[in-house]
N, C-alpha and C. Protein backbone atom coordinates (compact mmCIF):
# COMPACT_ATOMS: atom_id res chain seq x y z
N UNK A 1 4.68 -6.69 2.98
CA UNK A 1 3.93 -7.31 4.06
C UNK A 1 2.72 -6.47 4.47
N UNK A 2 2.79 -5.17 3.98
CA UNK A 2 1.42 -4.36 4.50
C UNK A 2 0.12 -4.64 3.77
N UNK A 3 0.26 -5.43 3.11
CA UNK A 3 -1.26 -6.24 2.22
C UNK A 3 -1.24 -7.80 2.54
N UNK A 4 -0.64 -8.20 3.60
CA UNK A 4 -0.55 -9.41 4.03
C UNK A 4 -1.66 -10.52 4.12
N UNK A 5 -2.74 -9.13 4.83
CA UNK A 5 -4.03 -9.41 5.34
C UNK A 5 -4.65 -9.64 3.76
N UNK A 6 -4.38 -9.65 2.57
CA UNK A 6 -5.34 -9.98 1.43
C UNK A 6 -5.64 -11.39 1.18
N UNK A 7 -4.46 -11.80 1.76
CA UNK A 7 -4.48 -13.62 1.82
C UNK A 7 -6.12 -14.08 2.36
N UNK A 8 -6.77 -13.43 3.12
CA UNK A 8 -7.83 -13.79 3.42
C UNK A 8 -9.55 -13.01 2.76
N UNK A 9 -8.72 -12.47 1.59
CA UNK A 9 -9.72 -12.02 0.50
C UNK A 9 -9.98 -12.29 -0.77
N UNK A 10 -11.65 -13.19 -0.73
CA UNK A 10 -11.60 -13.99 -1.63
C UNK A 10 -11.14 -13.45 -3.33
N UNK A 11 -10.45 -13.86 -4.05
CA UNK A 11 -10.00 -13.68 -5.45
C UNK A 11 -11.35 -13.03 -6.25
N UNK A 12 -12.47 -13.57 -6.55
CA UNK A 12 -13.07 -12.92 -7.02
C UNK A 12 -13.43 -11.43 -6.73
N UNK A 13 -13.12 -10.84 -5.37
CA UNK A 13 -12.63 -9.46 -5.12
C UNK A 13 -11.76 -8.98 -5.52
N UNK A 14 -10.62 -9.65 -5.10
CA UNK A 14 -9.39 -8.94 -4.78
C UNK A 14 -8.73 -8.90 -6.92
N UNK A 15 -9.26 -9.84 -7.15
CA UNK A 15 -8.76 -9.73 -9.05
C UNK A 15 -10.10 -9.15 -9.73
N UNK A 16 -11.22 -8.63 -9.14
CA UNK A 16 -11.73 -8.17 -10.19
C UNK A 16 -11.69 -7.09 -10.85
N UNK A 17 -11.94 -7.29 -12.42
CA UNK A 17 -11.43 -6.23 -13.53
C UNK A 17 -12.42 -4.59 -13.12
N UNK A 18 -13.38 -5.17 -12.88
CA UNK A 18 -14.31 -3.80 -12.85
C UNK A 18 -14.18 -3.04 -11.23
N UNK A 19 -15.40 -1.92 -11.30
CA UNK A 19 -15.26 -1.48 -10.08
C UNK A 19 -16.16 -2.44 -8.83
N UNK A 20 -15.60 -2.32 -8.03
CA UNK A 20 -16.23 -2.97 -6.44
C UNK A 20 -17.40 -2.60 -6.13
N UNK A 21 -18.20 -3.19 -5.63
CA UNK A 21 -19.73 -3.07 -5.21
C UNK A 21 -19.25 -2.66 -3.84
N UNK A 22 -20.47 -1.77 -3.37
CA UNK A 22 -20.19 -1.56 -1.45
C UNK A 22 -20.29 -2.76 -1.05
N UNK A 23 -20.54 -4.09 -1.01
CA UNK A 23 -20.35 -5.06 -0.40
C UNK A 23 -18.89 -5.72 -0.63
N UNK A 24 -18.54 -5.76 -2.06
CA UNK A 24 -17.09 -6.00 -1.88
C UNK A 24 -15.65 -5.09 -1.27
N UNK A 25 -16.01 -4.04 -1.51
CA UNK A 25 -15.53 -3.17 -0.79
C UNK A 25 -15.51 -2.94 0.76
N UNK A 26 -16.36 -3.50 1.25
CA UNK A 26 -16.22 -3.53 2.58
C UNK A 26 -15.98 -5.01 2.97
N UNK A 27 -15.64 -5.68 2.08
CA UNK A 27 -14.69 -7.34 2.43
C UNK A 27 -13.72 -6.30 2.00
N UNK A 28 -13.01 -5.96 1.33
CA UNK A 28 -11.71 -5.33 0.70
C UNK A 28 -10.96 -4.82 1.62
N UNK A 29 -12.01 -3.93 2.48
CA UNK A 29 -11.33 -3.02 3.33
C UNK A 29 -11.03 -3.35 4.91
N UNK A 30 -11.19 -5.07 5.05
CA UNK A 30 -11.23 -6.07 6.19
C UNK A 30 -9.44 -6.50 5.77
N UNK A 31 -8.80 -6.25 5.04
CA UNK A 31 -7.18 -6.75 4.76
C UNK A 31 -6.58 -5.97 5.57
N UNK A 32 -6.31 -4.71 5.86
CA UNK A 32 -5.57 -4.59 7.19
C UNK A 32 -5.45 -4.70 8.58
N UNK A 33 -6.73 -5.27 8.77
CA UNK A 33 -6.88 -5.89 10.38
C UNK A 33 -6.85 -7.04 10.31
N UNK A 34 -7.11 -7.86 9.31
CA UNK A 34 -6.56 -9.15 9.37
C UNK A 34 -4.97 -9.32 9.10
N UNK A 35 -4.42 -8.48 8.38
CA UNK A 35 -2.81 -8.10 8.03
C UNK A 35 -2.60 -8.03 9.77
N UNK A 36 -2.92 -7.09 10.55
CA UNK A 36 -2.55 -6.58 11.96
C UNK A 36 -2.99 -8.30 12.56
N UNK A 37 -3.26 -8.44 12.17
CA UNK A 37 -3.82 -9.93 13.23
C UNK A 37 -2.46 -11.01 12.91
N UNK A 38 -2.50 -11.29 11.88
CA UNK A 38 -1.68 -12.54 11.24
C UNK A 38 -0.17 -11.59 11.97
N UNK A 39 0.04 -10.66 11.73
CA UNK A 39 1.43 -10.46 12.13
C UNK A 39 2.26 -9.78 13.40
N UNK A 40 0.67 -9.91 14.34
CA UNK A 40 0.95 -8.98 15.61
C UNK A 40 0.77 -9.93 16.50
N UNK A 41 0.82 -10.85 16.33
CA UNK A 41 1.47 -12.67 17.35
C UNK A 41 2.38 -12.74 17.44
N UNK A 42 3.67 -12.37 16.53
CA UNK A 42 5.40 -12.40 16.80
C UNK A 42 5.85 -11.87 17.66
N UNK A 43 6.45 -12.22 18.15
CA UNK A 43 7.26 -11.72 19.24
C UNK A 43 8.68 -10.91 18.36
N UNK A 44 8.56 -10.76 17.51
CA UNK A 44 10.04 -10.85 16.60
C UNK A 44 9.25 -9.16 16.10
N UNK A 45 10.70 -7.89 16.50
CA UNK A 45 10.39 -6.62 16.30
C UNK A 45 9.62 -6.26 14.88
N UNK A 46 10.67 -6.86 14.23
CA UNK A 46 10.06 -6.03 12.94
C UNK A 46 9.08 -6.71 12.32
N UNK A 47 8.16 -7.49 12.67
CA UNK A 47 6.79 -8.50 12.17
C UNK A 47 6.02 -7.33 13.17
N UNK A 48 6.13 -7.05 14.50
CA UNK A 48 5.47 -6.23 15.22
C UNK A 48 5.14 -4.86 14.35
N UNK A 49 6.75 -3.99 14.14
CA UNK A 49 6.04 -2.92 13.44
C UNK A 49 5.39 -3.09 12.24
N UNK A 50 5.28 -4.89 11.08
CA UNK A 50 4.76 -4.79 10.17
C UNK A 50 3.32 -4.90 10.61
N UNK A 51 2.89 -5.51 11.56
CA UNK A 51 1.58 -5.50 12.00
C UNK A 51 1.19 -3.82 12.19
N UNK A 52 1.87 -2.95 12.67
CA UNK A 52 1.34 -2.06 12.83
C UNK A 52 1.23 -0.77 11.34
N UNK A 53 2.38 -1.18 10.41
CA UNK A 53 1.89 -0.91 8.88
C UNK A 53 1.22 -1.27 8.31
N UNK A 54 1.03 -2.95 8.21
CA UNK A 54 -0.71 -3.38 7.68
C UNK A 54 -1.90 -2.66 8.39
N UNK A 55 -1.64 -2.17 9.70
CA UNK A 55 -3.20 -1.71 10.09
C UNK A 55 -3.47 -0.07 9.93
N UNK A 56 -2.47 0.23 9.45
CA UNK A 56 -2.28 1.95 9.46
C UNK A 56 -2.23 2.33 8.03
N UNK A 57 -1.91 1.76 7.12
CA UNK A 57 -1.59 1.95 5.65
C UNK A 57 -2.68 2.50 5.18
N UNK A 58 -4.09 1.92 5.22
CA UNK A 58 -4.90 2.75 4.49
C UNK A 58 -5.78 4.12 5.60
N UNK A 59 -5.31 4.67 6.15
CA UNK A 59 -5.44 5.49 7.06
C UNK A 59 -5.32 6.83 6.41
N UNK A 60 -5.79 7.95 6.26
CA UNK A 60 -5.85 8.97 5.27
C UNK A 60 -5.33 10.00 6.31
N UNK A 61 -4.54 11.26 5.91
CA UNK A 61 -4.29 12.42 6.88
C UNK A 61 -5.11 13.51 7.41
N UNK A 62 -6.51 13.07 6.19
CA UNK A 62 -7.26 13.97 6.97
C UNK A 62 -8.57 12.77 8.25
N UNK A 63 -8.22 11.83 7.62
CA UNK A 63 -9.18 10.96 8.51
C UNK A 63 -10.24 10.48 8.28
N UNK A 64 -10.58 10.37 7.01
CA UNK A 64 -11.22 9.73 6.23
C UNK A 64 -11.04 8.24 6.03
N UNK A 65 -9.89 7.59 6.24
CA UNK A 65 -8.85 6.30 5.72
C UNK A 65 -9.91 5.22 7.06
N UNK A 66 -9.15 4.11 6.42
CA UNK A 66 -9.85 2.68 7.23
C UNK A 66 -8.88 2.15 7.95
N UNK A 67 -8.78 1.58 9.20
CA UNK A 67 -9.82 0.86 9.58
C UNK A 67 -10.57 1.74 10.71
N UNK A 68 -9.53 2.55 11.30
CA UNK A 68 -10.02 3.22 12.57
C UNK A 68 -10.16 4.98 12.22
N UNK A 69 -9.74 5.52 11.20
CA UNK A 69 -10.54 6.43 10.75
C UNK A 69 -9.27 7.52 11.54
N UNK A 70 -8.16 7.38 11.67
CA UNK A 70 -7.05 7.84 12.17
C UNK A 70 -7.08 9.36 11.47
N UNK A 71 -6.52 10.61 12.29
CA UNK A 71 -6.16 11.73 11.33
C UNK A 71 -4.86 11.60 11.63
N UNK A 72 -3.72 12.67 10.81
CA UNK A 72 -2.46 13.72 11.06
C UNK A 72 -1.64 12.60 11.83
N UNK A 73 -0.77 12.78 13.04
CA UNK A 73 0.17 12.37 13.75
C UNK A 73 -0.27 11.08 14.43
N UNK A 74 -1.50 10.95 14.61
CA UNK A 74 -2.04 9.66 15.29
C UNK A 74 -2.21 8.63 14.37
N UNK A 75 -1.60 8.97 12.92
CA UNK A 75 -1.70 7.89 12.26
C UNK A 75 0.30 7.47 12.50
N UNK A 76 0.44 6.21 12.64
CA UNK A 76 1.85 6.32 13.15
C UNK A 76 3.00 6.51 11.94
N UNK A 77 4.02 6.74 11.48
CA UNK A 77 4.87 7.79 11.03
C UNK A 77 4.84 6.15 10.12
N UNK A 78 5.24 5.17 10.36
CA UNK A 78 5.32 4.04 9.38
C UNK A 78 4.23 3.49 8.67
N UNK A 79 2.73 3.77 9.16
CA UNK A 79 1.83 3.95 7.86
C UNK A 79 1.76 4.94 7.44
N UNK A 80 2.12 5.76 7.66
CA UNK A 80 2.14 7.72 6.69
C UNK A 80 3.25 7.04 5.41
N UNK A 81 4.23 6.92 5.75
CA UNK A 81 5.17 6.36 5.11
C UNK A 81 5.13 5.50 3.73
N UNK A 82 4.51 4.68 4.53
CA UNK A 82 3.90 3.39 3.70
C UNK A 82 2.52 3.82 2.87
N UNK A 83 1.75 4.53 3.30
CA UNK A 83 0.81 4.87 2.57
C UNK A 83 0.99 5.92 1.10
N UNK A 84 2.21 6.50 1.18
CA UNK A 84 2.51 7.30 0.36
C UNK A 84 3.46 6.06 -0.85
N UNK A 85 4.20 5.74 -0.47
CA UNK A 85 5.06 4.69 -1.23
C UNK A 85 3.98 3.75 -2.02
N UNK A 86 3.18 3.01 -1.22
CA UNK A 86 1.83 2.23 -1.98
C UNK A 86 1.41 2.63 -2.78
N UNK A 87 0.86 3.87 -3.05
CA UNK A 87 -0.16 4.57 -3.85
C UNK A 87 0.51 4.92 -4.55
N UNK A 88 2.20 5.33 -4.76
CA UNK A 88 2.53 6.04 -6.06
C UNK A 88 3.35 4.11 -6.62
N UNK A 89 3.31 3.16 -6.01
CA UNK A 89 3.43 1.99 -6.53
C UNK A 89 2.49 1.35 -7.04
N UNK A 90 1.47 1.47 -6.52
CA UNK A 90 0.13 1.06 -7.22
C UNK A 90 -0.08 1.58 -8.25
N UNK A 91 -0.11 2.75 -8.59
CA UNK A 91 -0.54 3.83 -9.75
C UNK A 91 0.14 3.90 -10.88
N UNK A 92 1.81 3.01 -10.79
CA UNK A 92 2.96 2.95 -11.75
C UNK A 92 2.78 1.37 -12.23
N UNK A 93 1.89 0.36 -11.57
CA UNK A 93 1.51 -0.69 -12.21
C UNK A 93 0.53 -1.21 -13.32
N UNK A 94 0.64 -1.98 -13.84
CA UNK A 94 -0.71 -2.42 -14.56
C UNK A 94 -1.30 -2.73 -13.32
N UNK A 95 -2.86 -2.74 -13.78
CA UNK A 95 -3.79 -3.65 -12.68
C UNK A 95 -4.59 -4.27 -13.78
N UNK A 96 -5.20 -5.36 -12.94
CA UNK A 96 -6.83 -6.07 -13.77
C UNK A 96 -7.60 -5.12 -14.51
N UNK A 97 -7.53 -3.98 -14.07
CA UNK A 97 -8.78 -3.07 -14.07
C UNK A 97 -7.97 -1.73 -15.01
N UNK A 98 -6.92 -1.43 -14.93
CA UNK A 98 -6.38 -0.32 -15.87
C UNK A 98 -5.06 -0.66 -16.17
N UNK A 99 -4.59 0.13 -16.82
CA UNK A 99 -3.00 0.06 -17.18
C UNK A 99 -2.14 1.12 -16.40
N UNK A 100 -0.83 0.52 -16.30
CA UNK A 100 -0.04 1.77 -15.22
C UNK A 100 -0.29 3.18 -16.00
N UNK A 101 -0.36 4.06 -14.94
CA UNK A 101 0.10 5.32 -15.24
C UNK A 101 1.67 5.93 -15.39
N UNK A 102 1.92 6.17 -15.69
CA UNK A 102 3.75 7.08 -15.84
C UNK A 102 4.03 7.42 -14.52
N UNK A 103 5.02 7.39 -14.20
CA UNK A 103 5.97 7.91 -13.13
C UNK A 103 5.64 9.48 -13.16
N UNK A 104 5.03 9.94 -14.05
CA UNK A 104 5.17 11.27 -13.88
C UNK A 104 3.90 11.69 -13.60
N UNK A 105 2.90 11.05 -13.95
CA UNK A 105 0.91 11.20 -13.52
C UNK A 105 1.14 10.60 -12.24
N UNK A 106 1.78 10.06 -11.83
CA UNK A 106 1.38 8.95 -10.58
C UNK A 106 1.93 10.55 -9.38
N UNK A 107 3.20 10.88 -9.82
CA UNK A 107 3.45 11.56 -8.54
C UNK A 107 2.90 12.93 -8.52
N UNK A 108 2.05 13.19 -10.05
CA UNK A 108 1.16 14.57 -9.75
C UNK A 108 0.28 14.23 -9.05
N UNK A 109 -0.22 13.07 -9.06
CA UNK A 109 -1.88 12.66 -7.98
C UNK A 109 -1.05 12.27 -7.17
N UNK A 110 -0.47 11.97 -6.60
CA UNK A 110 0.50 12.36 -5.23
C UNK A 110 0.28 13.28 -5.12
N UNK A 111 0.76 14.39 -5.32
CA UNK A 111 0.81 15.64 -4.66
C UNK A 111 -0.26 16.02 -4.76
N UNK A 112 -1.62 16.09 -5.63
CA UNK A 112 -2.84 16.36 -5.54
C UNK A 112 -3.59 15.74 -4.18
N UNK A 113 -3.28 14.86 -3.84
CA UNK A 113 -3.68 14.27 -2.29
C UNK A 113 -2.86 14.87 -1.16
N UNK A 114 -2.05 15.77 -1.42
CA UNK A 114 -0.86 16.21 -0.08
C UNK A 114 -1.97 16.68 1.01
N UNK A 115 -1.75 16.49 2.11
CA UNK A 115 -2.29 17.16 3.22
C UNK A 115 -3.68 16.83 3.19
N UNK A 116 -4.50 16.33 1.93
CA UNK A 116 -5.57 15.08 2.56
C UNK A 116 -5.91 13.69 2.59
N UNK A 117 -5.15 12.88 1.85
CA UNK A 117 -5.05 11.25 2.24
C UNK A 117 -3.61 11.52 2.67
N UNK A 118 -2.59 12.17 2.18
CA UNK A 118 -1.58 11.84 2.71
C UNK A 118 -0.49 12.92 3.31
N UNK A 119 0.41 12.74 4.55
CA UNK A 119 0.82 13.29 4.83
C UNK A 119 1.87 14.77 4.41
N UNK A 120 1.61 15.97 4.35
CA UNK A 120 2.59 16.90 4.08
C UNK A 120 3.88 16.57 3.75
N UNK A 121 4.24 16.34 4.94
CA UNK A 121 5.79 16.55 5.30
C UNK A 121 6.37 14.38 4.62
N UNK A 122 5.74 13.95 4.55
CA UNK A 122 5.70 12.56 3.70
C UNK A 122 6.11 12.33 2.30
N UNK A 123 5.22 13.27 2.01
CA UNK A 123 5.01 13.68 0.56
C UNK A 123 6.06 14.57 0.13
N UNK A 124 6.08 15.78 0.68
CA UNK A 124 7.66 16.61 0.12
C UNK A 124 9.28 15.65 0.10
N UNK A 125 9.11 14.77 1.37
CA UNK A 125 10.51 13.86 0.98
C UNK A 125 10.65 12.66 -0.08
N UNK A 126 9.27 12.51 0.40
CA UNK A 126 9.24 11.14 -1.52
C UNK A 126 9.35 12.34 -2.54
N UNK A 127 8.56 13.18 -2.74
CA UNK A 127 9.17 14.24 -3.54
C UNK A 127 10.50 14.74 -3.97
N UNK A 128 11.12 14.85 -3.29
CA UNK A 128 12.04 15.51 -3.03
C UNK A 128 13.78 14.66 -3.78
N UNK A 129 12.98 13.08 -3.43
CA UNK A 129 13.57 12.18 -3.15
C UNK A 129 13.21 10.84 -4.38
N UNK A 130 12.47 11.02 -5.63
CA UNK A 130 11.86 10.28 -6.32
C UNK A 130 12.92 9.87 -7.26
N UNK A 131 13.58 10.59 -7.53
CA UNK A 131 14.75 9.77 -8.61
C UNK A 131 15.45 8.94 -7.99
N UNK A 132 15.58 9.01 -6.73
CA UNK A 132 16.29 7.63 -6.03
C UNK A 132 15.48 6.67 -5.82
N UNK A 133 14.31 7.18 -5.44
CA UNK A 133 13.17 6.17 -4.67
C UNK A 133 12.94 5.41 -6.25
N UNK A 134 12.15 6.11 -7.46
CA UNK A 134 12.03 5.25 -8.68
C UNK A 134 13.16 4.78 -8.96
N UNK A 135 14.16 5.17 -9.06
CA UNK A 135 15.41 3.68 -9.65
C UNK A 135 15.35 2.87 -8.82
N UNK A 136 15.07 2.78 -7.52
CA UNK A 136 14.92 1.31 -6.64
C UNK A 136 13.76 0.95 -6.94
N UNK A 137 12.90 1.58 -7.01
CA UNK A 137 11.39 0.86 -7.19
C UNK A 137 11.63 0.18 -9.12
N UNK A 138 11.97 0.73 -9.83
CA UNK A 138 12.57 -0.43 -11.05
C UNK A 138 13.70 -1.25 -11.26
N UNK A 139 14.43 -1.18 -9.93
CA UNK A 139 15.30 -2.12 -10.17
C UNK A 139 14.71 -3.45 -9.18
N UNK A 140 14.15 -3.00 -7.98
CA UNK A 140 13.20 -3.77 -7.88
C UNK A 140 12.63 -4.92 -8.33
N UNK A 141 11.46 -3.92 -9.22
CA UNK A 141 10.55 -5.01 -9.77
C UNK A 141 11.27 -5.64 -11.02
N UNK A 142 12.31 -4.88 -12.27
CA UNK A 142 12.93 -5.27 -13.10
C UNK A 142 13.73 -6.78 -12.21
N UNK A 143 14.00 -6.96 -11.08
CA UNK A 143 15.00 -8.06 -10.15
C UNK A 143 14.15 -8.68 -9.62
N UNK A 144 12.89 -8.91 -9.18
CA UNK A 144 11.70 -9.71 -8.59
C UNK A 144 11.95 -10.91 -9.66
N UNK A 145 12.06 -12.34 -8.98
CA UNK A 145 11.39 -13.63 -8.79
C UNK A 145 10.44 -13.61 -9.39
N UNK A 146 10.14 -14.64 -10.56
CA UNK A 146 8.63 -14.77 -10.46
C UNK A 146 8.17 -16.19 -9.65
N UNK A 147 7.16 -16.51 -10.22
CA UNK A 147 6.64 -18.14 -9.57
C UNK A 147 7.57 -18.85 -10.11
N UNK A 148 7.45 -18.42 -11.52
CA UNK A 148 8.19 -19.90 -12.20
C UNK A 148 9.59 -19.87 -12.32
N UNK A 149 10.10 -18.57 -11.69
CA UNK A 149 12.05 -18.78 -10.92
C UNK A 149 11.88 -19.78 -10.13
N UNK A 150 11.11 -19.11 -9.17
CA UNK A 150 10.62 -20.17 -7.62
C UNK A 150 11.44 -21.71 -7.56
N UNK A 151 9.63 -22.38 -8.52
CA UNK A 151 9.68 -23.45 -8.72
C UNK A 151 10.44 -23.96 -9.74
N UNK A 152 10.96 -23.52 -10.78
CA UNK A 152 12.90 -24.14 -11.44
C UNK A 152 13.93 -23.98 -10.25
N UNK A 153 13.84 -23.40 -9.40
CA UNK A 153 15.16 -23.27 -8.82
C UNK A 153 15.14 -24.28 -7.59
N UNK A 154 13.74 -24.95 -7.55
CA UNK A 154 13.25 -26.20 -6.11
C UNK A 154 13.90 -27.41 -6.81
């Protein structure tokens, strides 16, 4: 749910193979405040804290990150969280634009970002903690639905 807000980014962005122009990139980087928008109307707890992971996720530890340019502790402990989990999930996928990297490149550029996009003390427990965290993250996606489960099973 912390890319929620992409629903309102047009496809020819959000799927293109090459790199982003500064103009698409700054539509790109409009998905977590619209994520915080669409899901911070519920009254229902945990849509609340997902509103507040869509708007914190791309938030960097040194304060560089979007939307509000957050550093360290003021970024709240569930986008620190989430921002670390994303990026070593993103990096273990194919994309439009490259092919996954290994489980094992993905969490060296993890730790090559420790203590400046992403949190220290974040990072040493996904660390710490990756042979559990990757067997759920492939049993996971190996157990994900596709469309066309979906619609055979309607």
């Amino acid at each position: 749910m912390h890319d929620i807000g992409k629903i309102g980014t047009p496809d020819h962005v959000l799927k293109k193979a090459g790199p982003l122009t500064d103009e698409e990139r700054a539509v790109m980087k409009q998905h977590p405040e619209m994520g915080a928008k669409i899901l911070s109307s519920s009254r229902v707890p945990v849509f609340r804290l997902a509103a507040e992971v869509a708007l914190t996720h791309h938030e960097r530890f040194d304060g560089t990150g979007y939307p509000k340019g957050l550093s360290g502790e003021a970024i709240p402990l569930c986008g620190r969280i989430t921002a670390v989990a994303d990026f070593y999930d993103a990096l273990t996928m194919d994309r439009v634009y490259r092919p996954a990297f290994s489980a094992e490149k993905a969490l060296e550029m993890l730790v090559e970002l420790r203590g400046t996009a992403f949190d220290p003390v974040v990072v040493d427990a996904f660390v710490d903690n990756i042979a559990t965290l990757d067997a759920l993250r492939l049993q996971i996606t190996r157990d994900r639905p596709t469309f066309s489960d979906l619609i055979d099973a309607a």
